[in-house]
C-alpha atoms as a PDB file:
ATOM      1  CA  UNK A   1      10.511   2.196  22.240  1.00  0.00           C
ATOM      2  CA  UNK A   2       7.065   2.239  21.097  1.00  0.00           C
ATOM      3  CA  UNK A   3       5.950   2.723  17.497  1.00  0.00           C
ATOM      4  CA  UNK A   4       4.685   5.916  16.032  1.00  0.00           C
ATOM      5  CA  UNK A   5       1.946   6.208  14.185  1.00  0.00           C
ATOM      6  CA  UNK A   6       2.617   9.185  11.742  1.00  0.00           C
ATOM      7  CA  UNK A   7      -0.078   9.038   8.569  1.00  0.00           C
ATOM      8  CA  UNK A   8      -2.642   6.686   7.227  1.00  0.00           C
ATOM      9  CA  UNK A   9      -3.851   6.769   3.490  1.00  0.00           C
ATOM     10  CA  UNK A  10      -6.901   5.498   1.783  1.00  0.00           C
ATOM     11  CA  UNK A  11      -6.958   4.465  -1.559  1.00  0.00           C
ATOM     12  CA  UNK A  12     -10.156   2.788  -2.993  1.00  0.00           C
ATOM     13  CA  UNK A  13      -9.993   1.112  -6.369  1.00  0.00           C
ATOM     14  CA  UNK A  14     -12.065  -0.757  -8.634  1.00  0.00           C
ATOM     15  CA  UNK A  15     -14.069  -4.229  -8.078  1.00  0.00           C
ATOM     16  CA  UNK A  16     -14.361  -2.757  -4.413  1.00  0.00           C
ATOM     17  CA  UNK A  17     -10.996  -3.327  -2.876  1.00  0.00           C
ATOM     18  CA  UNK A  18      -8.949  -0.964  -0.558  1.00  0.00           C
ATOM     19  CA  UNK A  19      -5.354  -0.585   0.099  1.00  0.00           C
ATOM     20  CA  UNK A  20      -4.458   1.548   3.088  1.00  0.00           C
ATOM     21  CA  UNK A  21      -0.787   2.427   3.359  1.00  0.00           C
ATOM     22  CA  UNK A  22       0.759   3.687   6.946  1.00  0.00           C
ATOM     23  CA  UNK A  23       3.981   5.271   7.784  1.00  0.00           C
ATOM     24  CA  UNK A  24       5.168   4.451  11.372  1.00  0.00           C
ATOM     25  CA  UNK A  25       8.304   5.881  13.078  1.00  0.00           C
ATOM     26  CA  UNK A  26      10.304   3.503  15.254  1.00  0.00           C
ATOM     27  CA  UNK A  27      13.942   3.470  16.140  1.00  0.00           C
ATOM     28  CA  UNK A  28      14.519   6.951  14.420  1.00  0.00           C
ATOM     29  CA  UNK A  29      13.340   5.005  11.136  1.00  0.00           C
ATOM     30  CA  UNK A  30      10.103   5.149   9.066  1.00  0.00           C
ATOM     31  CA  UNK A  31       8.634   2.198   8.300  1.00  0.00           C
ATOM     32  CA  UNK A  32       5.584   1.673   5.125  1.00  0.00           C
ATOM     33  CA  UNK A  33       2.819  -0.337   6.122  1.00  0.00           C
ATOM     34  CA  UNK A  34       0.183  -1.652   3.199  1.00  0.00           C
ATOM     35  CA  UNK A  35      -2.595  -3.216   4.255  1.00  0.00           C
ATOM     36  CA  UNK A  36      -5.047  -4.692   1.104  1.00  0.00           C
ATOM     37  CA  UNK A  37      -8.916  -5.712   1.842  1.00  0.00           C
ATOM     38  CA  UNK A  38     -12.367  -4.902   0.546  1.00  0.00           C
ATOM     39  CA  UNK A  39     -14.515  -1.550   1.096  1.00  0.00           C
ATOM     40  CA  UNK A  40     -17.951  -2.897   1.971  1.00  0.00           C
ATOM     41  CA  UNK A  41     -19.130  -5.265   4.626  1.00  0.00           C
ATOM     42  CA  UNK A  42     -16.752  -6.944   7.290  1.00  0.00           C
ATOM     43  CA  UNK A  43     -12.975  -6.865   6.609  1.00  0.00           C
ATOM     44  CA  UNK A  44     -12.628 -10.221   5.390  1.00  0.00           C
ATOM     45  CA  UNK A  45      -9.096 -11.602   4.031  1.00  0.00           C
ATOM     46  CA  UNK A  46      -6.693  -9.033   4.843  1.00  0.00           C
ATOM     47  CA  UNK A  47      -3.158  -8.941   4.191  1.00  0.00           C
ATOM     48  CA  UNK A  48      -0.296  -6.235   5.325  1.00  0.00           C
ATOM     49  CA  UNK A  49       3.001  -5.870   4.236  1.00  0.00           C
ATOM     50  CA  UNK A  50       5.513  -3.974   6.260  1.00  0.00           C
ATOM     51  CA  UNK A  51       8.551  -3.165   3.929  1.00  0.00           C
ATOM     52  CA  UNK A  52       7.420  -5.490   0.928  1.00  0.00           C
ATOM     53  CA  UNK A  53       7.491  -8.762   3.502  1.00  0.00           C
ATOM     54  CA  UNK A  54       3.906  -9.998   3.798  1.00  0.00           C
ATOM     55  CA  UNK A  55       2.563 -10.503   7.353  1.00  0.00           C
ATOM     56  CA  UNK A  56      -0.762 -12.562   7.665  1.00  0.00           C
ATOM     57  CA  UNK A  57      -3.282 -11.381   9.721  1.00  0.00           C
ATOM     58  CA  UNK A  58      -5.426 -13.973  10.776  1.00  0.00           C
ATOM     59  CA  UNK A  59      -8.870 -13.277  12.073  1.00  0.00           C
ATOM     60  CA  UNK A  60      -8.905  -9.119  10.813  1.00  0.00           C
ATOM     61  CA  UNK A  61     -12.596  -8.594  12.181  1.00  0.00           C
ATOM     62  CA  UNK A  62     -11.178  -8.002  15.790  1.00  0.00           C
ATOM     63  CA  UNK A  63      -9.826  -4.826  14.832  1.00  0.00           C
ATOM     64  CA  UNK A  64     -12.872  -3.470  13.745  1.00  0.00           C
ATOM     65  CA  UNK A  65     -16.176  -4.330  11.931  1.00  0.00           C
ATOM     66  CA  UNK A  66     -15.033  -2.862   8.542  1.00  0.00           C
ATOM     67  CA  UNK A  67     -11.648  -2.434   6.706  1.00  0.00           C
ATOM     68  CA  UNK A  68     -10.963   1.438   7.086  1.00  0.00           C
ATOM     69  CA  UNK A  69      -8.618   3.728   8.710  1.00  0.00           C
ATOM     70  CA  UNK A  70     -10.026   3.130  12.055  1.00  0.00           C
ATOM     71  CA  UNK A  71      -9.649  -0.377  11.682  1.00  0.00           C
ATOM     72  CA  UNK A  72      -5.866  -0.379  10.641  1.00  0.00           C
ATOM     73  CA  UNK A  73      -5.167   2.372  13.483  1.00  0.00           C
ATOM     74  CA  UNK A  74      -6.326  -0.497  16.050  1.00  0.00           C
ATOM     75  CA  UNK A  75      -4.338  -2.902  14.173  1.00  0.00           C
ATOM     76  CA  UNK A  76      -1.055  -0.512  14.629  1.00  0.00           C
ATOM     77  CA  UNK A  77      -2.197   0.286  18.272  1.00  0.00           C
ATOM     78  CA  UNK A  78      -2.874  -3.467  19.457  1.00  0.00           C
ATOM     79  CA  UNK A  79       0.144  -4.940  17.386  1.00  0.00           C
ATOM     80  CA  UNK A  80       2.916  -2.213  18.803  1.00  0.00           C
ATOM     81  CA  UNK A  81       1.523  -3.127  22.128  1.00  0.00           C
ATOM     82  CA  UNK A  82       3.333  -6.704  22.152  1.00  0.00           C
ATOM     83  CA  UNK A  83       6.178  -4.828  21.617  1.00  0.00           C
ATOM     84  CA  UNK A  84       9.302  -5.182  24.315  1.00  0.00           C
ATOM     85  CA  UNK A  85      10.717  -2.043  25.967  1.00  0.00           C
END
């Protein structure tokens, strides 16, 4: 079963970080994604956690050239792809 992408939110704070949360349906469950990085210039360090356990995510500028909500949608898209049926 493939993952379901249901909403992304963008929250921008102070000293020009980001956090963008996701909620993804899989399995009949909904699962909280929070991804933390910087607003300007290329994405940088990165980090997500899914559920409170943190998940590095090593070289973030292949998902996009800046840390938005296009970026973390490719992040969900490419990730849920190594998924088994």
């Amino acid at each position: 079963m493939k993952p379901e992408l249901l909403e992304v939110t963008v929250m921008n704070f102070f000293g020009g970080s980001r956090l963008i949360t996701a909620r993804v349906r899989y399995g009949g469950q909904v699962i909280l994604l929070s991804f933390n990085g910087r607003r300007e210039g290329k994405p940088g360090h990165v980090s997500v956690d899914v559920e409170g356990i943190p998940v590095p995510v090593p070289y973030p500028s292949r998902y996009g050239k800046a840390f938005d909500e296009t970026w973390v949608r490719t992040y969900v898209e490419r990730e849920t792809q190594k998924e088994n049926p």
